[in-house]
N, C-alpha and C. Protein backbone atom coordinates (compact mmCIF):
# COMPACT_ATOMS: atom_id res chain seq x y z
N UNK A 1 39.43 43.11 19.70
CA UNK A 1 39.60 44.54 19.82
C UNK A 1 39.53 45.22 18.46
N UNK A 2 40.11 44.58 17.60
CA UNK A 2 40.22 45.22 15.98
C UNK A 2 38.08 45.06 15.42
N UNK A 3 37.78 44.57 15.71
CA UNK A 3 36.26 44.50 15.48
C UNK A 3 35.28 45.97 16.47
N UNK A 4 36.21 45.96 17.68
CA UNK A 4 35.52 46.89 17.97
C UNK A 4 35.47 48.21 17.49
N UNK A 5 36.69 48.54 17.30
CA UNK A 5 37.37 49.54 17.16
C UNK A 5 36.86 49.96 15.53
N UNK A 6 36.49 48.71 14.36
CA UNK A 6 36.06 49.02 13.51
C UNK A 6 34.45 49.49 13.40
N UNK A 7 33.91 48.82 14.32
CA UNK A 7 32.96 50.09 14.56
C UNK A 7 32.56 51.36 14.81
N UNK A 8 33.42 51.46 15.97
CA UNK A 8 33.72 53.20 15.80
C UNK A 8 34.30 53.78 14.61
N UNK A 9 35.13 53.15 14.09
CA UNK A 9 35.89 53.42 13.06
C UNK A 9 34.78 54.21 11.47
N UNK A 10 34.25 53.44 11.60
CA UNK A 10 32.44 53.32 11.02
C UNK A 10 31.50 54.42 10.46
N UNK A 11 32.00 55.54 11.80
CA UNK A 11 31.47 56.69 11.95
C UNK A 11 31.82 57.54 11.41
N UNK A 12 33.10 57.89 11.35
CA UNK A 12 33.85 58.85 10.79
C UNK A 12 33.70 59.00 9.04
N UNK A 13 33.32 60.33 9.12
CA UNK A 13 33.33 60.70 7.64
C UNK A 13 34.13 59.70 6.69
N UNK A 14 33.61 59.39 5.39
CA UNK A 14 34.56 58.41 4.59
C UNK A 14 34.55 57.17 4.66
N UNK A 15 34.40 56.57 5.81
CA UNK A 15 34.42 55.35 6.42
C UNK A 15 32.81 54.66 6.21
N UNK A 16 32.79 53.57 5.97
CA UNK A 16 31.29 52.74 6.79
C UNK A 16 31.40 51.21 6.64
N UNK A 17 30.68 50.38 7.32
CA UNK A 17 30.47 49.55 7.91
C UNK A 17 31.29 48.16 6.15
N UNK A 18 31.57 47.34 6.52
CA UNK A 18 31.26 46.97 5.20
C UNK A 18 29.98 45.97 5.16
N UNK A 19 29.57 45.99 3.64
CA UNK A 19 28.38 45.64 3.17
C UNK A 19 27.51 46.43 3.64
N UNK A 20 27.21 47.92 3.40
CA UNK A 20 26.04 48.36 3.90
C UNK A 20 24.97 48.19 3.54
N UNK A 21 24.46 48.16 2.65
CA UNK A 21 23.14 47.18 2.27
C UNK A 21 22.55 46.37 3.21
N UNK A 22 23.93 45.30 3.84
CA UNK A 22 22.80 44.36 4.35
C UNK A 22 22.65 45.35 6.32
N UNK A 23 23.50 46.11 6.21
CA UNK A 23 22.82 46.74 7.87
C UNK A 23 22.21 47.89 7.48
N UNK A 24 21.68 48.34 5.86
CA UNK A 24 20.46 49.31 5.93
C UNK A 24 19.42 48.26 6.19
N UNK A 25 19.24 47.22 5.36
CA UNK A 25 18.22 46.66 5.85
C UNK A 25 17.89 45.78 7.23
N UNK A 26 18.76 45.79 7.40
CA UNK A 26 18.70 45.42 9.50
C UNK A 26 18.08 46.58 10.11
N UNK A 27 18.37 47.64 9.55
CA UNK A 27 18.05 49.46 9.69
C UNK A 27 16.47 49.68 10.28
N UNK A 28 16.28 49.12 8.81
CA UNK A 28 14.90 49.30 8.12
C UNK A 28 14.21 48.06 8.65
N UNK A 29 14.51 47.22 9.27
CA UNK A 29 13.79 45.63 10.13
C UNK A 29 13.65 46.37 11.32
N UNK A 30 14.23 46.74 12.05
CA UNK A 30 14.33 47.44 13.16
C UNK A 30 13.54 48.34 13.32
N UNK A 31 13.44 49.60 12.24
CA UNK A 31 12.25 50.36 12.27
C UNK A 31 10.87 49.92 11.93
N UNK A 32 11.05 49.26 11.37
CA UNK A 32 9.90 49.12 10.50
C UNK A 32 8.87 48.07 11.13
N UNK A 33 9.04 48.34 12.72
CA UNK A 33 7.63 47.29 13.54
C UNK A 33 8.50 46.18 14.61
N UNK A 34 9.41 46.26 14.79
CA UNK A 34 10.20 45.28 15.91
C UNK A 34 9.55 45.72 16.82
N UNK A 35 9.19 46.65 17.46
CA UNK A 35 9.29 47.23 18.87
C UNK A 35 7.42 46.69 18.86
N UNK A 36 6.94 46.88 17.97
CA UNK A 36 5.38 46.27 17.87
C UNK A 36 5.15 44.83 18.08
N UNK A 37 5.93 44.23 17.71
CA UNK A 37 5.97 42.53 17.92
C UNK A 37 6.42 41.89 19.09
N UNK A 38 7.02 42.66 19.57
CA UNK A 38 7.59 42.72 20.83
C UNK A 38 6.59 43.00 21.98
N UNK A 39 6.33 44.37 21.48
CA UNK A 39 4.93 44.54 22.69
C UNK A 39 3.51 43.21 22.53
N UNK A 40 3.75 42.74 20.87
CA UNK A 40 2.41 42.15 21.17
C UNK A 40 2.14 40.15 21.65
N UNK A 41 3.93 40.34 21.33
CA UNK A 41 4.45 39.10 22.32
C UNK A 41 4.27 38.94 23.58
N UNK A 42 4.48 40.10 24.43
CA UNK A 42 4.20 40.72 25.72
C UNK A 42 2.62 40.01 26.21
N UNK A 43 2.08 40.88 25.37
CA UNK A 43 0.31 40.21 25.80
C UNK A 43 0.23 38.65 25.53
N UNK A 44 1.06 37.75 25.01
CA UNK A 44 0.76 36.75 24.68
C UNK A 44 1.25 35.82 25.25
N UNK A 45 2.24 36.35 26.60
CA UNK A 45 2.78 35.96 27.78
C UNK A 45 1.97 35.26 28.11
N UNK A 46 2.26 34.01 29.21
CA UNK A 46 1.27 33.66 30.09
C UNK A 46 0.78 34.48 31.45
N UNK A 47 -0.06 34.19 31.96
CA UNK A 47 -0.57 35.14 33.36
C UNK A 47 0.58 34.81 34.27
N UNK A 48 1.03 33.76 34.05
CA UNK A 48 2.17 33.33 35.16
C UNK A 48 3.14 34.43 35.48
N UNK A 49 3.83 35.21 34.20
CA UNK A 49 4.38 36.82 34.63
C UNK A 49 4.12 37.49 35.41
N UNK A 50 3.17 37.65 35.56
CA UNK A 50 2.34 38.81 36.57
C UNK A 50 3.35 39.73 35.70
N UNK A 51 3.04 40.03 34.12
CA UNK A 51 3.69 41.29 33.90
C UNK A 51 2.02 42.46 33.60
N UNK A 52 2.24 43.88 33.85
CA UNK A 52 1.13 44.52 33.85
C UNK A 52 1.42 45.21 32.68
N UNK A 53 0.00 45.97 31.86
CA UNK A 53 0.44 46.91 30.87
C UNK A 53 1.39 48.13 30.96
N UNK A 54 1.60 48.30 32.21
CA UNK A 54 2.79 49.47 32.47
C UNK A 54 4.51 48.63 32.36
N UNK A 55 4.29 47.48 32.70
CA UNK A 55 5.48 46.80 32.79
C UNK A 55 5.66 46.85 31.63
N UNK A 56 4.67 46.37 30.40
CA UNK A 56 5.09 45.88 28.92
C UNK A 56 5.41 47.21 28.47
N UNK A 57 4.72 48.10 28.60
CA UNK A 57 5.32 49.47 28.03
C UNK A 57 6.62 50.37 28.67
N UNK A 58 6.95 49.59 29.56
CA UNK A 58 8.26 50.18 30.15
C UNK A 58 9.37 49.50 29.41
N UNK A 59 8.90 48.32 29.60
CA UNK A 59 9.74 47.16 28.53
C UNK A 59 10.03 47.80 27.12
N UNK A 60 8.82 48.01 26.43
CA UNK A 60 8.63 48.71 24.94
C UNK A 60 9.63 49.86 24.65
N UNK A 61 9.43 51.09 25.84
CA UNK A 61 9.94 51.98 25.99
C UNK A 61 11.43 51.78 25.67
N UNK A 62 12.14 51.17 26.92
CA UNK A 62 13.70 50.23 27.08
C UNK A 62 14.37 50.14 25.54
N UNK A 63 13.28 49.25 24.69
CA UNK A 63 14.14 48.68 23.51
C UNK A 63 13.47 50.06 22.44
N UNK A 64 12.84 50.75 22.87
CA UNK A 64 12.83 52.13 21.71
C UNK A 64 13.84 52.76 22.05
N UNK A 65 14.14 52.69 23.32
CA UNK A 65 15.64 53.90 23.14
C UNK A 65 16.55 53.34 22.62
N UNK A 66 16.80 51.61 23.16
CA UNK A 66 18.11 51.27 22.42
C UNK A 66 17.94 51.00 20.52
N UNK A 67 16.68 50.90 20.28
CA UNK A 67 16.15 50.81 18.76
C UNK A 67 16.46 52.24 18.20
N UNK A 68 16.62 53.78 18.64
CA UNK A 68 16.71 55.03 18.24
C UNK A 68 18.45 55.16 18.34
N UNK A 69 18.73 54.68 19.42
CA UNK A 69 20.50 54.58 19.36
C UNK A 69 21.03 53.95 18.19
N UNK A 70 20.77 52.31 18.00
CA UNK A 70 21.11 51.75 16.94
C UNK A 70 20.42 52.58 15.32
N UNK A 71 19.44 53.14 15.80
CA UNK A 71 19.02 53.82 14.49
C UNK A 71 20.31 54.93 13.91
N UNK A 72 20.62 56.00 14.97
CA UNK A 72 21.57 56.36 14.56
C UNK A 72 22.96 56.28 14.07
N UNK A 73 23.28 54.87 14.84
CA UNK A 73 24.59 54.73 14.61
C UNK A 73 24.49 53.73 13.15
N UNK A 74 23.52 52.82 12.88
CA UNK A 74 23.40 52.70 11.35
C UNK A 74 23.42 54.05 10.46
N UNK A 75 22.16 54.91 10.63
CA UNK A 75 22.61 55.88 9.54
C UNK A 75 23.85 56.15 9.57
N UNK A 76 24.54 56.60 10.47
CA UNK A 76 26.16 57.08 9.93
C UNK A 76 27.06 56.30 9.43
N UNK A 77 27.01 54.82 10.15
CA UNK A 77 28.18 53.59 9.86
C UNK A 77 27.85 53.32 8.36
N UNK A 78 26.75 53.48 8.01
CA UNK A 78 26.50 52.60 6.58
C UNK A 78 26.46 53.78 5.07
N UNK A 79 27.19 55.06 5.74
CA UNK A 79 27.35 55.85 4.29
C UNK A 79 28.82 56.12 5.04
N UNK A 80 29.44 56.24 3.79
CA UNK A 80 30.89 57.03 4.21
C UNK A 80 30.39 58.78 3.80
N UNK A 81 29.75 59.48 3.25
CA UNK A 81 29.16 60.70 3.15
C UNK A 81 28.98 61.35 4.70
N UNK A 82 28.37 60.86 5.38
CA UNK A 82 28.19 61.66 6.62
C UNK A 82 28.74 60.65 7.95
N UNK A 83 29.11 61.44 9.15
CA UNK A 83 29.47 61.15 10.10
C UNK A 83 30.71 62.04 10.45
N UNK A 84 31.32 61.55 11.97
CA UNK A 84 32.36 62.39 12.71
C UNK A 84 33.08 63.27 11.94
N UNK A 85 33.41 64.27 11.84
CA UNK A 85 34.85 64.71 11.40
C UNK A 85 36.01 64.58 11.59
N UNK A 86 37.14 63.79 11.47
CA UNK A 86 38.07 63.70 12.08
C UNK A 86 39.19 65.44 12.61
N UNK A 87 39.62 64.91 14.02
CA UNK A 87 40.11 66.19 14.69
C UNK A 87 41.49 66.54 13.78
N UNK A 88 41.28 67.84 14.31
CA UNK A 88 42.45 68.68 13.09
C UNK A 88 43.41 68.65 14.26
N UNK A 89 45.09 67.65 13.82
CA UNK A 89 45.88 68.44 14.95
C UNK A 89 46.55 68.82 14.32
């Protein structure tokens, strides 16, 4: 629970991940052509799939949204400069 919670934790202004370095560059692996290797793994399936080019690009699609989620939540976890504000009570 203390691991999770330090993730969220992550977000909040001030705060970030520790070692950010090494999850900018997980960041930057992620952007920088995963979702391409992936699709071109796809074609290199056997016929036995019966997967079609709409399937592989639905597939593609799938891990771009969760690749744009994780995009964001790196940029914020890995600077303490930007992220949440904590609530004023």
């Amino acid at each position: 629970m203390a691991k999770l919670w330090a993730i969220i934790e992550a977000l909040y202004v001030g705060k970030s991940l520790k070692n950010p370095q090494k999850w900018k560059n997980l960041q930057t692996a992620l952007n920088g052509g995963l979702l391409t290797v992936f699709l071109a793994l796809g074609k290199l399936l056997p016929d036995t799939m019966h997967l079609t080019d709409a399937d592989l690009y639905q597939i593609a699609e799938a891990a771009g949204i969760i690749g744009v989620m994780l995009n964001g939540y790196f940029t914020h976890a890995t600077s303490d400069k930007v992220g949440i504000k904590p609530r004023s009570r």
